[in-house]
C-alpha atoms as a PDB file:
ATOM      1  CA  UNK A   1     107.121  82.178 145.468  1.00  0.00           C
ATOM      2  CA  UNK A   2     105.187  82.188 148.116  1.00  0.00           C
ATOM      3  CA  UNK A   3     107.569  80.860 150.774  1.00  0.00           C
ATOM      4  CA  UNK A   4     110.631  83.840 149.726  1.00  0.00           C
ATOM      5  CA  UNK A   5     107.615  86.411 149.994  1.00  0.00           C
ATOM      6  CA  UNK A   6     106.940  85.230 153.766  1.00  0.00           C
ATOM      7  CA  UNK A   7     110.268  85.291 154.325  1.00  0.00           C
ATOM      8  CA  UNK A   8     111.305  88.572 153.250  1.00  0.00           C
ATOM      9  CA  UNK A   9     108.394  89.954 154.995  1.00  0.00           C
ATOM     10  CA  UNK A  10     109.730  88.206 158.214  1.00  0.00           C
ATOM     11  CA  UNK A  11     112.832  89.610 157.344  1.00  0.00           C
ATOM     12  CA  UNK A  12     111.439  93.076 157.344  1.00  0.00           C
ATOM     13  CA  UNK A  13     109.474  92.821 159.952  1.00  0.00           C
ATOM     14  CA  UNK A  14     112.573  91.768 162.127  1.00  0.00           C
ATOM     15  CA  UNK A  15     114.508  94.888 161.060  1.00  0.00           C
ATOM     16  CA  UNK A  16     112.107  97.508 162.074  1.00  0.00           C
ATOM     17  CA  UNK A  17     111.177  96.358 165.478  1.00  0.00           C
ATOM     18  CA  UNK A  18     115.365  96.223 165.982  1.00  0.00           C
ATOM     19  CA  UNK A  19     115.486  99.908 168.024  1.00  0.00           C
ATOM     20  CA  UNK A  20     118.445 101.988 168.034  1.00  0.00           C
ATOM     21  CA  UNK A  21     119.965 104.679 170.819  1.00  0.00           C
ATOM     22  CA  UNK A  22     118.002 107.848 169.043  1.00  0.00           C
ATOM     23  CA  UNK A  23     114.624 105.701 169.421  1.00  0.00           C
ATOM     24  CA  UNK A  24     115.030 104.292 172.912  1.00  0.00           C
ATOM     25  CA  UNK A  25     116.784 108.281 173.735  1.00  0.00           C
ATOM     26  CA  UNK A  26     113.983 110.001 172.343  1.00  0.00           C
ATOM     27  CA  UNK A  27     111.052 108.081 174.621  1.00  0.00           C
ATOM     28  CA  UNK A  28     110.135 109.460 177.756  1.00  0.00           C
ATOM     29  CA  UNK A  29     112.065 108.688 180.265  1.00  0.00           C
ATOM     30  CA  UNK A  30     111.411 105.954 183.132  1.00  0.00           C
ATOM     31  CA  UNK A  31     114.204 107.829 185.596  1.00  0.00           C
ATOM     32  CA  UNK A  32     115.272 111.456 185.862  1.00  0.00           C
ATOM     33  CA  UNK A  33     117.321 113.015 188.211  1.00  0.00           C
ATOM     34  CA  UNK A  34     119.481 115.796 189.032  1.00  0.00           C
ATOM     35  CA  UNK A  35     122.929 115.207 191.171  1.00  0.00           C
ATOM     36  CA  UNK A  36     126.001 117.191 192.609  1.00  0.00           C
ATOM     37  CA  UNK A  37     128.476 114.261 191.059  1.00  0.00           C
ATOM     38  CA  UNK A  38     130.515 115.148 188.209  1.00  0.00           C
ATOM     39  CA  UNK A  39     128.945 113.547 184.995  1.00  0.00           C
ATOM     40  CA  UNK A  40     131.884 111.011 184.842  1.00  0.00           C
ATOM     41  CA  UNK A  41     131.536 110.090 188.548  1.00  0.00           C
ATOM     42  CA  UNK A  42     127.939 109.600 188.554  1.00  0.00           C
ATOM     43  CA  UNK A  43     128.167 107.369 185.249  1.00  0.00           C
ATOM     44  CA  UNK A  44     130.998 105.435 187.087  1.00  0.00           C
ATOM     45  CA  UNK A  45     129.327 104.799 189.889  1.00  0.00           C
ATOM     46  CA  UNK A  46     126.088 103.328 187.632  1.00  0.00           C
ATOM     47  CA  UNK A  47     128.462 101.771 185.161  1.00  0.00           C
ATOM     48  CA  UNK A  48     129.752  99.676 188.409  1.00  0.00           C
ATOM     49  CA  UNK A  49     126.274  98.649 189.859  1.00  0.00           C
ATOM     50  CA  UNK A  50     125.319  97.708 186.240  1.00  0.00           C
ATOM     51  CA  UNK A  51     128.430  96.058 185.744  1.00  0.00           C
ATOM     52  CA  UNK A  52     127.907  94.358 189.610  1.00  0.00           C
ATOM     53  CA  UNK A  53     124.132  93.118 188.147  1.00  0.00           C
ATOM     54  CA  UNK A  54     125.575  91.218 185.474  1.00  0.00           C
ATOM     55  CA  UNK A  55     124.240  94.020 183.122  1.00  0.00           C
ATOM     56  CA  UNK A  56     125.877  94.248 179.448  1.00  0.00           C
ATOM     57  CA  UNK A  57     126.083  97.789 178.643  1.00  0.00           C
ATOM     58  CA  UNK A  58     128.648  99.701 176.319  1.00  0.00           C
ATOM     59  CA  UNK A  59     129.980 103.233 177.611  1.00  0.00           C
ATOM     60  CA  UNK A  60     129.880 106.030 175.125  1.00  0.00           C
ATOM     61  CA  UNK A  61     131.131 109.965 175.327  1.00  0.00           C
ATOM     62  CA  UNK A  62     128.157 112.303 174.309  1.00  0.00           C
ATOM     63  CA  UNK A  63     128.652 116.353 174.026  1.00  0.00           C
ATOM     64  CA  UNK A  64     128.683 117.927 178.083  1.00  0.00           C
ATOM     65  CA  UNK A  65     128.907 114.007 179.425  1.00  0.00           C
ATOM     66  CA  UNK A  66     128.000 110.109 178.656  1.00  0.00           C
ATOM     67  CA  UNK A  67     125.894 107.413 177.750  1.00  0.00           C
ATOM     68  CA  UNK A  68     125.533 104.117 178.933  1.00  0.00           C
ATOM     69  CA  UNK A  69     124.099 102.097 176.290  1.00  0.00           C
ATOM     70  CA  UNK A  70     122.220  98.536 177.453  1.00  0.00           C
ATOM     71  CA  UNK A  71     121.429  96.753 174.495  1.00  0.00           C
ATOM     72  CA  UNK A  72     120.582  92.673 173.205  1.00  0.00           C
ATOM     73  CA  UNK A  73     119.579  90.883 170.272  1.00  0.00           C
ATOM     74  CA  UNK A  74     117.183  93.510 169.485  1.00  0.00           C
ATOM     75  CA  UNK A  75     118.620  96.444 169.584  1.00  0.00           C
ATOM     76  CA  UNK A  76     118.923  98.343 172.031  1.00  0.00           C
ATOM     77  CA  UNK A  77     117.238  97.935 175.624  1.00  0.00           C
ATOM     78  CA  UNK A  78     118.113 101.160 177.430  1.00  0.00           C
ATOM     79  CA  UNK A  79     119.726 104.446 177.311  1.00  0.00           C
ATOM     80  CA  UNK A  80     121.109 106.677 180.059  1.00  0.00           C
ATOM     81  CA  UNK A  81     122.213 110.261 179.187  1.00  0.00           C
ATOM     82  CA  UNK A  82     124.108 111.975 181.666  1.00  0.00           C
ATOM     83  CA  UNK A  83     125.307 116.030 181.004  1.00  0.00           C
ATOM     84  CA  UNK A  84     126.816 118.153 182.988  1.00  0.00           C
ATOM     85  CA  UNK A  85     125.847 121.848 182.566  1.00  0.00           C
ATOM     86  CA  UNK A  86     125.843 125.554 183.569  1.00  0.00           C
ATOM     87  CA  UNK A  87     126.887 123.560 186.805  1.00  0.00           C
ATOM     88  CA  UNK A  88     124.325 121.073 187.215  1.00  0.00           C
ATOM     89  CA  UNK A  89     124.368 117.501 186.179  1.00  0.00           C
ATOM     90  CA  UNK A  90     121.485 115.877 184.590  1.00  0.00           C
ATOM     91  CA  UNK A  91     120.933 112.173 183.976  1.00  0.00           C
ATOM     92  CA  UNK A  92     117.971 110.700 182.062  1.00  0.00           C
ATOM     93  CA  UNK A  93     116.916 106.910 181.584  1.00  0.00           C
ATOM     94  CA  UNK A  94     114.878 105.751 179.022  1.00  0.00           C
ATOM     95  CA  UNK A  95     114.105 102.229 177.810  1.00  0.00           C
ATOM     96  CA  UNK A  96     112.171 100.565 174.966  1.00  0.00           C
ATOM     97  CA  UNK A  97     110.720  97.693 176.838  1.00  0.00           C
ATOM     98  CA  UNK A  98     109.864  98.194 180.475  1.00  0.00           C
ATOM     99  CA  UNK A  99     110.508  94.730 181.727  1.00  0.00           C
ATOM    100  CA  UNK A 100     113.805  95.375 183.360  1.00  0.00           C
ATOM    101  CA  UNK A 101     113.139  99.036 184.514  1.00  0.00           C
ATOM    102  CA  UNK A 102     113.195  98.403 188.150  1.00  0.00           C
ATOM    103  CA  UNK A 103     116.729  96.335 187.952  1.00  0.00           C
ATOM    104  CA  UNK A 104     118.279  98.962 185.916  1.00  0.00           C
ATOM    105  CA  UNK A 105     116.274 102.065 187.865  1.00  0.00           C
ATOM    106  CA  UNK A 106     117.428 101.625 191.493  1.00  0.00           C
ATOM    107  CA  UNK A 107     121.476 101.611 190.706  1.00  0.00           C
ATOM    108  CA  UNK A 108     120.297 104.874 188.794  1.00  0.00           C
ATOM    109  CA  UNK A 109     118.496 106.303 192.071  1.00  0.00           C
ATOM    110  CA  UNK A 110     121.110 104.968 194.363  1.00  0.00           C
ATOM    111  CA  UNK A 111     124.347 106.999 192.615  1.00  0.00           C
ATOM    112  CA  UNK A 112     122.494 110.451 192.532  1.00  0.00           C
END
């Protein structure tokens, strides 16, 4: 009895510290920037760099521009939001743990 409560508290406990794009979106951000690029150029020039850095990351289309989604066993790592709008584009990185800001950051900072 004791042993299957343990484990379905382990269980539990492994599910809620999993973090998904909304959380990891919604934190404040670790890079922001504005830049002249086109949404899709800027996120294919940081979708290269990433992909140059041996970085896993999945590429998703968001309303006005994209996402590229880093994530790992845990859900996910990092999110970077880029819009275009009114005729500016926007890009936004947040991440959930902030171990691997810097790698991730500069490729960010380099593409504006």
């Amino acid at each position: 009895m004791k042993v299957r409560t343990v484990l379905s508290l382990t269980a539990l406990a492994a599910l809620t510290a999993c973090a998904n794009v909304k959380d990891v979106r919604d934190r404040d951000p670790v890079f922001y920037g504005a830049t002249q690029r086109s949404a899709e150029d800027y996120t294919n020039c940081v979708a290269e760099s990433w992909k140059n850095l041996g970085i896993n990351f999945e590429r998703k289309t968001v309303r006005n521009g994209f996402e590229l989604i880093q994530q790992d066993s845990l859900g996910v790592e990092a999110v970077l939001t880029t819009t275009h709008w009114k005729g500016k584009t926007e890009t936004r990185l947040s991440t959930r743990i902030a171990r691997r800001d810097q790698t991730i950051i500069e490729p960010a900072n380099l593409c504006l």
